[in-house]
N, C-alpha and C. Protein backbone atom coordinates (compact mmCIF):
# COMPACT_ATOMS: atom_id res chain seq x y z
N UNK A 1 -38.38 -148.24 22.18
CA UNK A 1 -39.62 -149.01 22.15
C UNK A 1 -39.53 -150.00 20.98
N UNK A 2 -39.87 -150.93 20.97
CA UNK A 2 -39.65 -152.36 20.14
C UNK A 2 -40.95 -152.15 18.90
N UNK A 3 -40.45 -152.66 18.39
CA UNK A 3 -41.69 -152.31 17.34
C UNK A 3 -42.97 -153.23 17.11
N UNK A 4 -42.80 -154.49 18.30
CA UNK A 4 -43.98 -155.05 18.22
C UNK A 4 -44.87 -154.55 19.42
N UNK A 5 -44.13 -153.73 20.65
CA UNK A 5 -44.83 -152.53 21.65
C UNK A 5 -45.64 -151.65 20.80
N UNK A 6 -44.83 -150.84 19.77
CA UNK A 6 -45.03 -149.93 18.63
C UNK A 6 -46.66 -150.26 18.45
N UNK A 7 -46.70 -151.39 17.13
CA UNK A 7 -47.82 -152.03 17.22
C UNK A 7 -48.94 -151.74 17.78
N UNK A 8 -48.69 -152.58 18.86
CA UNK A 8 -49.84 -152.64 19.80
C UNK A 8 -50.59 -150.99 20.40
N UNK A 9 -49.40 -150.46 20.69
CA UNK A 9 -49.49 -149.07 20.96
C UNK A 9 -50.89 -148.54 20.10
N UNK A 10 -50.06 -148.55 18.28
CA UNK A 10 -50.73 -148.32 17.37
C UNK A 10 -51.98 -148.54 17.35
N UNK A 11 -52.56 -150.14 17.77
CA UNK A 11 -53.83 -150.62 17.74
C UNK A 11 -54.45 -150.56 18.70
N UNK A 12 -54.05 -150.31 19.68
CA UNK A 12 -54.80 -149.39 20.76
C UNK A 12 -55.31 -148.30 20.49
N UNK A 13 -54.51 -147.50 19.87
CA UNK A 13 -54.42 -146.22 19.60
C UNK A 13 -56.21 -146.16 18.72
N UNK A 14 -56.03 -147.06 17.59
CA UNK A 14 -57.57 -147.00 16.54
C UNK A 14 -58.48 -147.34 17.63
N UNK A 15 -58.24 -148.46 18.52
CA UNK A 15 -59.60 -149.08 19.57
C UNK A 15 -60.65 -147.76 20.42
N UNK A 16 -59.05 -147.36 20.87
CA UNK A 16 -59.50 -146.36 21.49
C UNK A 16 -60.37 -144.87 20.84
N UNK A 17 -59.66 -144.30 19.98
CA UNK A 17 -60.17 -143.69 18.69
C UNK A 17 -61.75 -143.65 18.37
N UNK A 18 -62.19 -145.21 17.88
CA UNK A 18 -63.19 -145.68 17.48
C UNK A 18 -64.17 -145.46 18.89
N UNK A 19 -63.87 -146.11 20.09
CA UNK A 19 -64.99 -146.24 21.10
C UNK A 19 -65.02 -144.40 21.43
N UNK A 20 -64.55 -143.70 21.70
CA UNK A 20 -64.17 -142.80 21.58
C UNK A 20 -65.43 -141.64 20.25
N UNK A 21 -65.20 -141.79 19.75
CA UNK A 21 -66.19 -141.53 18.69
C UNK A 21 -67.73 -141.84 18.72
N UNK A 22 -67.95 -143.33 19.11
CA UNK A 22 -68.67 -144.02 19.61
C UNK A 22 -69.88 -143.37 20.88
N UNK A 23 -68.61 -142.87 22.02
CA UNK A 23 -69.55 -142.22 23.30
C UNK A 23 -69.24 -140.58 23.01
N UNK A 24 -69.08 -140.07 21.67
CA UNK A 24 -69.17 -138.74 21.54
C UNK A 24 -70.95 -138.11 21.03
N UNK A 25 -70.57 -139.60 19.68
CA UNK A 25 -72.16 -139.98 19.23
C UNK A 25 -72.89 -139.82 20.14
N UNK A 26 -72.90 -141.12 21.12
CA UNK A 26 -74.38 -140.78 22.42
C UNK A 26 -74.08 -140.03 23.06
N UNK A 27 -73.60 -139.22 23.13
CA UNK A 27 -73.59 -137.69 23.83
C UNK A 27 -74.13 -136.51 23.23
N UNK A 28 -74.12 -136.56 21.87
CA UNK A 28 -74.79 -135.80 21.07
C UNK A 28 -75.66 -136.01 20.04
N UNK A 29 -75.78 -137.60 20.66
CA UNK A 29 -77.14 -138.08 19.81
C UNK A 29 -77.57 -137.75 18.19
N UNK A 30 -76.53 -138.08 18.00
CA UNK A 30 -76.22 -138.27 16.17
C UNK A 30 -76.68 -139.48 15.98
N UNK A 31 -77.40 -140.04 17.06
CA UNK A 31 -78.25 -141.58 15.79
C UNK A 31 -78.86 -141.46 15.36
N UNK A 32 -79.71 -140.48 14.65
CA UNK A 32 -80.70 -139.92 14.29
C UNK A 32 -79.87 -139.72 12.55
N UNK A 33 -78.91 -139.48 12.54
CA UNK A 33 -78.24 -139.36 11.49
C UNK A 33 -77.30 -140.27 10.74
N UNK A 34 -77.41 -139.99 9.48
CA UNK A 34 -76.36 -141.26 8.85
C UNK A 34 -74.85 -141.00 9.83
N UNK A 35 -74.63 -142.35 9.62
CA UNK A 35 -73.14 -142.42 9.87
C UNK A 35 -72.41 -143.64 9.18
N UNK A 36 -71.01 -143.15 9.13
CA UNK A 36 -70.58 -144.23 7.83
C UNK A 36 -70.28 -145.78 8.89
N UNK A 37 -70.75 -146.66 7.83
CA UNK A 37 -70.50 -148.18 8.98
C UNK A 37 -68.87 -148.57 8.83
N UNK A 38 -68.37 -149.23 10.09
CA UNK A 38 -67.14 -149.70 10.35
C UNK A 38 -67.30 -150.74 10.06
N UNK A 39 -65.58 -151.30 9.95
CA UNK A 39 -65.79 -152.33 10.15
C UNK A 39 -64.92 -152.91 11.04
N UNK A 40 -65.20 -154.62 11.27
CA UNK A 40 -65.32 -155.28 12.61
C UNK A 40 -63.07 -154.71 12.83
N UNK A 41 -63.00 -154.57 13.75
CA UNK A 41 -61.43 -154.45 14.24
C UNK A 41 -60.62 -155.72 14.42
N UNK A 42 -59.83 -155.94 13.84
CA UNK A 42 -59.24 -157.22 14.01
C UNK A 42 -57.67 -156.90 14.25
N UNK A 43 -56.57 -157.46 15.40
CA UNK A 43 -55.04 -157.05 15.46
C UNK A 43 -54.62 -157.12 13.48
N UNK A 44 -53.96 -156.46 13.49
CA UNK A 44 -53.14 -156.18 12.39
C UNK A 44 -52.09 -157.55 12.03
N UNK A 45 -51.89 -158.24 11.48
CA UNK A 45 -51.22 -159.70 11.29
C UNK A 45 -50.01 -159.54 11.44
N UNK A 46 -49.36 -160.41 12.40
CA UNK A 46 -48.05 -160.52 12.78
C UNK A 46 -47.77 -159.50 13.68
N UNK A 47 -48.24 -158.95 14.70
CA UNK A 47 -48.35 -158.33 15.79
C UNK A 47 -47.75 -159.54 17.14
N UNK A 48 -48.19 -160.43 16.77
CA UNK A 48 -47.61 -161.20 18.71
C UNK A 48 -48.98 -160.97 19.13
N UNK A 49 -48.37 -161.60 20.52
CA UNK A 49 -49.73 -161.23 21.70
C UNK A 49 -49.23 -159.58 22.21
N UNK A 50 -50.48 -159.54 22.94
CA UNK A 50 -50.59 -158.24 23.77
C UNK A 50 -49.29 -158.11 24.75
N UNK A 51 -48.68 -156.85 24.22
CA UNK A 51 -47.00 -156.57 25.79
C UNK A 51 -48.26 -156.98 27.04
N UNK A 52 -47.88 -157.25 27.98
CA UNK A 52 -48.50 -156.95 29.29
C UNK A 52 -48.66 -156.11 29.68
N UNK A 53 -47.14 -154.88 29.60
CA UNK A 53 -47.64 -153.70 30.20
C UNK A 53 -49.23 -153.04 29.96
N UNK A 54 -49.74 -153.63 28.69
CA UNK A 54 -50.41 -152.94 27.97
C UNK A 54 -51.91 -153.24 27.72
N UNK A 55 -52.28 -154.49 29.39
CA UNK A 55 -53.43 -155.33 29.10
C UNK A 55 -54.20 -154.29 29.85
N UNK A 56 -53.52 -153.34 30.81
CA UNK A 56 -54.43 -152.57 31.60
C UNK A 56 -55.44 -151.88 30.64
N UNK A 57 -54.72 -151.00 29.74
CA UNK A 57 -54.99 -150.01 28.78
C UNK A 57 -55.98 -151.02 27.64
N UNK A 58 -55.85 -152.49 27.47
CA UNK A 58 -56.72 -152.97 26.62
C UNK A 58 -57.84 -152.91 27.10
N UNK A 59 -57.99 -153.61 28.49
CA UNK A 59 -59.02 -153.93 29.64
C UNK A 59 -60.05 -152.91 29.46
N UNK A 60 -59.54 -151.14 29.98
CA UNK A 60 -59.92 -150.06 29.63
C UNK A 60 -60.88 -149.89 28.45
N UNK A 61 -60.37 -150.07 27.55
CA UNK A 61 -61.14 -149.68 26.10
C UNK A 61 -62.06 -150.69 26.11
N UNK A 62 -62.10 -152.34 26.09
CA UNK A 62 -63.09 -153.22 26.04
C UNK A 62 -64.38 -152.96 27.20
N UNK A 63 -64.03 -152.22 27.96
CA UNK A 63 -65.30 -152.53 29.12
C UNK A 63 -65.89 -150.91 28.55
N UNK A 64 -64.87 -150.13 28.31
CA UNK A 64 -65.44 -148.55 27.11
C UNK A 64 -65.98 -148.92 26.18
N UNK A 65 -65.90 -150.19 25.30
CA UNK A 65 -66.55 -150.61 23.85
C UNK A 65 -68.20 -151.22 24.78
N UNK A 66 -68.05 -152.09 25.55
CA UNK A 66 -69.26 -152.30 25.90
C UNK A 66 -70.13 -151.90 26.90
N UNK A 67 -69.80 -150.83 27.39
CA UNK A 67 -70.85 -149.64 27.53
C UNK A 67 -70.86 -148.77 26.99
N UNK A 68 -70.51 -148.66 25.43
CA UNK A 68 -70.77 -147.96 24.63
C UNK A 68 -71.88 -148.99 23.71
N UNK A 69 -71.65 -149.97 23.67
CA UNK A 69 -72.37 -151.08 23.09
C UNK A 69 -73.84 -150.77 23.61
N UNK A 70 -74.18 -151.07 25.14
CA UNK A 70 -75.42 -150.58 26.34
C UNK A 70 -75.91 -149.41 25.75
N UNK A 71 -74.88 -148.09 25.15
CA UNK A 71 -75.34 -147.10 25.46
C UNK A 71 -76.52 -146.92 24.17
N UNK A 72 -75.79 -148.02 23.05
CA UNK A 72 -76.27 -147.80 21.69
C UNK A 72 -77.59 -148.68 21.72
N UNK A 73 -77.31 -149.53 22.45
CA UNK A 73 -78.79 -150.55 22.93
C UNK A 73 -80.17 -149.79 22.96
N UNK A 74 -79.63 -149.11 24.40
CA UNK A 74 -80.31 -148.00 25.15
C UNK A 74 -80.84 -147.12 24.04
N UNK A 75 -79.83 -146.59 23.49
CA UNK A 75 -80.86 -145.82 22.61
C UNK A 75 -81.84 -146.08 21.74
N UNK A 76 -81.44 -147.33 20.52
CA UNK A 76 -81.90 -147.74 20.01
C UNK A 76 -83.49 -148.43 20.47
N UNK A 77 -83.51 -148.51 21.77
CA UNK A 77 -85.06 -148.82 22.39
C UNK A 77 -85.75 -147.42 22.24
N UNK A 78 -85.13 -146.83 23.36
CA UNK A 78 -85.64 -145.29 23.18
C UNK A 78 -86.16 -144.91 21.83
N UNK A 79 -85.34 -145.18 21.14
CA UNK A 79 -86.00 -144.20 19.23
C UNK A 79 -87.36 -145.15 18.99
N UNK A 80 -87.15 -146.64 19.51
CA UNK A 80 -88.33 -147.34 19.05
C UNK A 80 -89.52 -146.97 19.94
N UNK A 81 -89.33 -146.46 21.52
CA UNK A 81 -90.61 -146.29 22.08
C UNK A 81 -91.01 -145.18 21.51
N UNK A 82 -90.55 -143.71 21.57
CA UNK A 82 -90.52 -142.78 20.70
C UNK A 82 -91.54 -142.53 19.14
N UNK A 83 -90.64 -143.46 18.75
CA UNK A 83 -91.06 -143.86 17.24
C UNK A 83 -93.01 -144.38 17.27
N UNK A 84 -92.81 -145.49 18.24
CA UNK A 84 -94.75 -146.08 18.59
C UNK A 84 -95.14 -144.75 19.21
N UNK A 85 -94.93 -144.01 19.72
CA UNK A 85 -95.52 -143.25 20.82
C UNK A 85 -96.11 -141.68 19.37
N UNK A 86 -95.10 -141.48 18.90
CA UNK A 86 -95.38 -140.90 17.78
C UNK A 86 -96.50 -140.94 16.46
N UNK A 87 -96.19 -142.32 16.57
CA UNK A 87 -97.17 -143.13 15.75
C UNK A 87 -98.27 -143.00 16.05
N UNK A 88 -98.82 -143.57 17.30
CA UNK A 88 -99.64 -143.59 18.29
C UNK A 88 -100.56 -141.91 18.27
N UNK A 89 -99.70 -141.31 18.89
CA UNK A 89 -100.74 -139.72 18.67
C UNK A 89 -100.29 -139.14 16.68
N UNK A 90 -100.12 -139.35 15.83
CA UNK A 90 -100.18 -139.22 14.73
C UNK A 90 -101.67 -139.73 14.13
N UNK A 91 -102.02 -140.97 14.65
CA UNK A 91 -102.82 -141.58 14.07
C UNK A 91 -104.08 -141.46 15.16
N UNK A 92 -103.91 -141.23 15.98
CA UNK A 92 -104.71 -140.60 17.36
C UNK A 92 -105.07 -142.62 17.41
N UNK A 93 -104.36 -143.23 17.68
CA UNK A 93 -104.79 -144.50 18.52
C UNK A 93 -104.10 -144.61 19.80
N UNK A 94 -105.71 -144.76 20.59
CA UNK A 94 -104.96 -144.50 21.65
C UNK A 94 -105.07 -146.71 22.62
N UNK A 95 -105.39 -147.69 21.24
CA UNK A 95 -105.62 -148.47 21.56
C UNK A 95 -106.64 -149.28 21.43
N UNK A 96 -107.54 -148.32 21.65
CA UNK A 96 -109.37 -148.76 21.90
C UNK A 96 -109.63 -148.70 20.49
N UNK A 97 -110.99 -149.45 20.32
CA UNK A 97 -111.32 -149.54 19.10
C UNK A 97 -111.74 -148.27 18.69
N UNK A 98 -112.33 -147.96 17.28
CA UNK A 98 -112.44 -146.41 16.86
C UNK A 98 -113.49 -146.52 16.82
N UNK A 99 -114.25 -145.27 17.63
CA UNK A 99 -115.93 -144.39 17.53
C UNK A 99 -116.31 -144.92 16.44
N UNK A 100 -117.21 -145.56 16.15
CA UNK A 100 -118.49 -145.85 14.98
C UNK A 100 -119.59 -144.73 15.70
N UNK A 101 -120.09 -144.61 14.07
CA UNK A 101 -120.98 -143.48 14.83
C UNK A 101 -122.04 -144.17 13.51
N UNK A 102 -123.79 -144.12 13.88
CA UNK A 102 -124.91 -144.71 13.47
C UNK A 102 -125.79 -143.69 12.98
N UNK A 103 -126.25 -143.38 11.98
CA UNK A 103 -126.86 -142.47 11.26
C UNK A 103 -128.63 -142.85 11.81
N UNK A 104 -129.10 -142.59 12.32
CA UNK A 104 -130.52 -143.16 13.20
C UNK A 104 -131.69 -142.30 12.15
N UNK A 105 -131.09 -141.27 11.59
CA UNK A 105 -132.11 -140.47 10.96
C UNK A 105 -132.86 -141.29 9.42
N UNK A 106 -132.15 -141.48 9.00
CA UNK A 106 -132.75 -142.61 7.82
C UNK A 106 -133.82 -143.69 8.19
């Protein structure tokens, strides 16, 4: 194996890794919890282009990164309806303005 195959192999290897991690999270719904931030993935310098053999296996992971992307979307609405809806019976508003009530006895 050539070592710019090697490479690529290699950086597949983190892509995959990372998204991977990614749809373990929304599966067990650890957004609720810290998690340490990444950062953005960029090829490693002086790599070449992508072998060909190896666009299938890229293809793979990118359409895995962005429905993992959806999935984090998705949730991230969810915690926010959640979050109002919480709010909402916490504070008992259910919208309407609040009962005034008139002391008539005075």
């Amino acid at each position: 194996m050539s070592d710019w195959r090697s490479a690529w192999v290699a950086a597949l290897d983190d892509l995959e890794a990372d998204v991977t991690r990614i749809e373990e999270l929304l599966r067990t719904d650890q957004f609720n919890r810290d998690t340490p931030a990444t950062d953005p993935w960029a090829p490693p310098e002086g790599m070449g282009p992508l072998p060909l053999d190896l666009r299938p296996r890229a293809d793979r992971i990118l359409a895995r990164q962005i429905a993992a992307a959806e999935g984090i979307a998705r949730a991230m609405a969810g915690n926010r309806r959640q979050a109002a809806l919480a709010n909402r019976i916490e504070l008992f508003d259910s919208g309407a303005a609040p009962p005034a009530y008139l002391d008539r006895a005075m």
